[in-house]
Protein backbone atom coordinates (compact mmCIF):
# COMPACT_ATOMS: atom_id res chain seq x y z
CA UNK A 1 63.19 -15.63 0.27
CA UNK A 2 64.15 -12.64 1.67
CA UNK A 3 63.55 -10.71 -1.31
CA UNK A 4 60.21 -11.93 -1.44
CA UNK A 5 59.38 -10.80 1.92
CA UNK A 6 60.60 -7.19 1.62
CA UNK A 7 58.50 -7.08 -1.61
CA UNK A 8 55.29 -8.56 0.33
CA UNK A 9 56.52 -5.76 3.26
CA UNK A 10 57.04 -2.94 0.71
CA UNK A 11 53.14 -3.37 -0.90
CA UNK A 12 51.91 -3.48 2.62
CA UNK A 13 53.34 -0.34 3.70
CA UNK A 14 52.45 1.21 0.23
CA UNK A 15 48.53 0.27 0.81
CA UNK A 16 48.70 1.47 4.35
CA UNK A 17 50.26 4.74 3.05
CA UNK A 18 47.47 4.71 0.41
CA UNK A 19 44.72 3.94 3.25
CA UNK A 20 45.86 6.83 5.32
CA UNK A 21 46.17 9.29 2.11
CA UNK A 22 42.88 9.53 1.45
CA UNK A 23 41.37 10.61 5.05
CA UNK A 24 43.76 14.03 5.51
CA UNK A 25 43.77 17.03 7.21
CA UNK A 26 40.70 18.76 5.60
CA UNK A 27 38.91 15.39 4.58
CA UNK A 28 36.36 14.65 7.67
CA UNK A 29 34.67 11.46 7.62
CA UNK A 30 30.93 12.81 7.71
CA UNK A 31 28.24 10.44 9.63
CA UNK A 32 25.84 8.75 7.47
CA UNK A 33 22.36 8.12 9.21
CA UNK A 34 22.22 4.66 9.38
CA UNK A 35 18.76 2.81 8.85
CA UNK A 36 17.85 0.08 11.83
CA UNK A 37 16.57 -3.11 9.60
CA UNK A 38 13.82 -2.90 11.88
CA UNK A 39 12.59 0.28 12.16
CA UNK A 40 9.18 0.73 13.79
CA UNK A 41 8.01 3.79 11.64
CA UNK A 42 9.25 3.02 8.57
CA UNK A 43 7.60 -0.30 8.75
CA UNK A 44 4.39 0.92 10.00
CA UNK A 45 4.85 3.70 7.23
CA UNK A 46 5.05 0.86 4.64
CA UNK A 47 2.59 -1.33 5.95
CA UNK A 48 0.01 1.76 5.82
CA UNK A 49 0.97 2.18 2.43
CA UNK A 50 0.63 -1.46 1.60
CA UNK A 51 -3.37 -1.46 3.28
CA UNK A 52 -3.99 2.06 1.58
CA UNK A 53 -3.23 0.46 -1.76
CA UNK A 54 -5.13 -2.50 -1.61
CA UNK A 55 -8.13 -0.02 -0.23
CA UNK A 56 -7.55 1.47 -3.58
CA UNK A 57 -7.21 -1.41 -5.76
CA UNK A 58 -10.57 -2.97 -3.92
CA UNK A 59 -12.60 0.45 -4.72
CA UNK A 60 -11.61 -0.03 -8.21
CA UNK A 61 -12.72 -3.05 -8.55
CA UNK A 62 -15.79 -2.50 -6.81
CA UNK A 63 -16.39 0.15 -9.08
CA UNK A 64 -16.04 -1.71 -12.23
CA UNK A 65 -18.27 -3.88 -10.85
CA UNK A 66 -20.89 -1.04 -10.60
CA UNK A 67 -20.27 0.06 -14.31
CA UNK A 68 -20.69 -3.09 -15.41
CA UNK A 69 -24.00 -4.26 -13.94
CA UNK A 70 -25.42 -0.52 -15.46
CA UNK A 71 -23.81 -1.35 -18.97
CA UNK A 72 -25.32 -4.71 -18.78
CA UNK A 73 -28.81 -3.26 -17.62
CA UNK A 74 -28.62 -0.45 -20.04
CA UNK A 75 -28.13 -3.20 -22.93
CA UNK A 76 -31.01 -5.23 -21.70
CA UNK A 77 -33.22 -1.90 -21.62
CA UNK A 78 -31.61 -1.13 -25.32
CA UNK A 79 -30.14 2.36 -24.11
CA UNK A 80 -27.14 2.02 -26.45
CA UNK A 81 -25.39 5.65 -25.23
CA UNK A 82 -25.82 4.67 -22.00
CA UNK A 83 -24.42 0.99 -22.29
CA UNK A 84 -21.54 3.36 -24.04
CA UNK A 85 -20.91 5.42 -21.39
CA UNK A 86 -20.70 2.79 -18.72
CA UNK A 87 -18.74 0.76 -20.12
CA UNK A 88 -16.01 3.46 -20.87
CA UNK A 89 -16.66 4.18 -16.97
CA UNK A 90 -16.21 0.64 -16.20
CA UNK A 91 -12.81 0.16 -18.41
CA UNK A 92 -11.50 3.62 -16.81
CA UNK A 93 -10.62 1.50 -13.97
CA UNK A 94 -8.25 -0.46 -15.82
CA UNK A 95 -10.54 -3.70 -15.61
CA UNK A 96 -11.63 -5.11 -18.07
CA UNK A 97 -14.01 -7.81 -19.28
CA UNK A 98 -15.06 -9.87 -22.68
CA UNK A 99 -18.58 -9.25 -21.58
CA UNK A 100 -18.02 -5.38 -21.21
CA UNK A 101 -16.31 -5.02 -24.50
CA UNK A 102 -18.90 -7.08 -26.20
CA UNK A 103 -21.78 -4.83 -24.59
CA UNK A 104 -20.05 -1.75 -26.09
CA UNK A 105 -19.65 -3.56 -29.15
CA UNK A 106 -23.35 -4.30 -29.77
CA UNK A 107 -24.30 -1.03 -28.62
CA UNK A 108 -22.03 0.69 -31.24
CA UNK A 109 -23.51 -1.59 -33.89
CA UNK A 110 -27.26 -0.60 -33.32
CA UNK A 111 -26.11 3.07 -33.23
CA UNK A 112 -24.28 2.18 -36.69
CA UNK A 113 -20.59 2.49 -35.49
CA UNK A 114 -19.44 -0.61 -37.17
CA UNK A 115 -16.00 -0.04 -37.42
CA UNK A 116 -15.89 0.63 -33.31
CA UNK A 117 -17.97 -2.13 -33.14
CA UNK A 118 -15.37 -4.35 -34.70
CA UNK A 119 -12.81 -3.11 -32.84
CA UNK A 120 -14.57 -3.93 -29.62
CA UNK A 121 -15.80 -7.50 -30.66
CA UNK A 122 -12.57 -8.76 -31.82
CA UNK A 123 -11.39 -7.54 -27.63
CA UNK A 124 -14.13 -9.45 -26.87
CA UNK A 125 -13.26 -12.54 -28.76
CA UNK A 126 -10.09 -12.02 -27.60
CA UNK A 127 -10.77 -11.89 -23.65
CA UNK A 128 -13.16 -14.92 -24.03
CA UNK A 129 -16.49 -13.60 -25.34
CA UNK A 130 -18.44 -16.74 -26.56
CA UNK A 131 -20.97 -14.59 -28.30
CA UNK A 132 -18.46 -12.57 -30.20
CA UNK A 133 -17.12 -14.65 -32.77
CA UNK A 134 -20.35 -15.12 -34.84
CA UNK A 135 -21.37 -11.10 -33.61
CA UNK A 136 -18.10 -10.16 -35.90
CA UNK A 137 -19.17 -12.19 -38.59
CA UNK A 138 -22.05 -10.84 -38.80
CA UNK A 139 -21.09 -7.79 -39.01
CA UNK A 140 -18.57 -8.28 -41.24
CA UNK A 141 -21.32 -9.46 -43.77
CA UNK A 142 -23.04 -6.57 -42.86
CA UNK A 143 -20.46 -4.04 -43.53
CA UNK A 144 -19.86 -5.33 -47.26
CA UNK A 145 -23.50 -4.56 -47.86
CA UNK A 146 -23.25 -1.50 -47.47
């Protein structure tokens, strides 16, 4: 027993010793700046942060929505380059739409850019497009004509 408890005494002294080793002479303990949890400006820094990205993300959108109403009236006018051209505008956003891609693919098909046009209706199909299925077929028959 009392071997035990000079052993339990001895690693006690030895971690204290250890403790006390590391902060020396020339070792100053240097004050972190500590964050408050709730820090008014850092919270009002994120939350205008949070609102300027969803401003963002809202004028995005908003302007797909604009690219795609001109790519849809510049199909229904038959201006294939400028259906083209809005709906790269419209997909620069990073939206997207089965509809869009199935615009540009019809448009590249009456210009005679069937293998774009393939590529675009199978994104269609893809995303949804109910008209795109039997638009690639077609031009798949079309393709091995000529």
């Amino acid at each position: 027993m009392k071997k035990r408890k000079f052993t339990i005494t001895a690693m006690a002294l030895m971690l204290a010793i250890a403790a006390n080793a590391q902060v020396g002479a020339y070792d100053r303990a240097i004050p972190l700046p500590t964050r408050d949890l709730y820090d008014t400006q850092t919270m009002s820094m994120a939350l205008a942060h949070a609102q300027m990205a969803a401003r963002v993300e809202a004028q995005r959108k908003e302007l797909f929505s604009i690219y795609a109403n001109r790519a849809v009236e510049a199909y229904n006018n038959r201006q294939w380059g400028v259906a083209i051209n809005c709906v790269n505008n419209a997909l620069e956003t990073t939206y997207y739409s089965a509809e869009v891609y199935y615009i540009r693919g019809y448009a590249y098909e009456q210009l005679g850019y069937y293998r774009d046009a393939k590529r675009d209706y199978k994104k269609a199909k893809r995303y949804g497009s109910e008209y795109a299925a039997s638009a690639l077929e077609s031009l798949k028959i079309k393709m091995k004509k000529k």
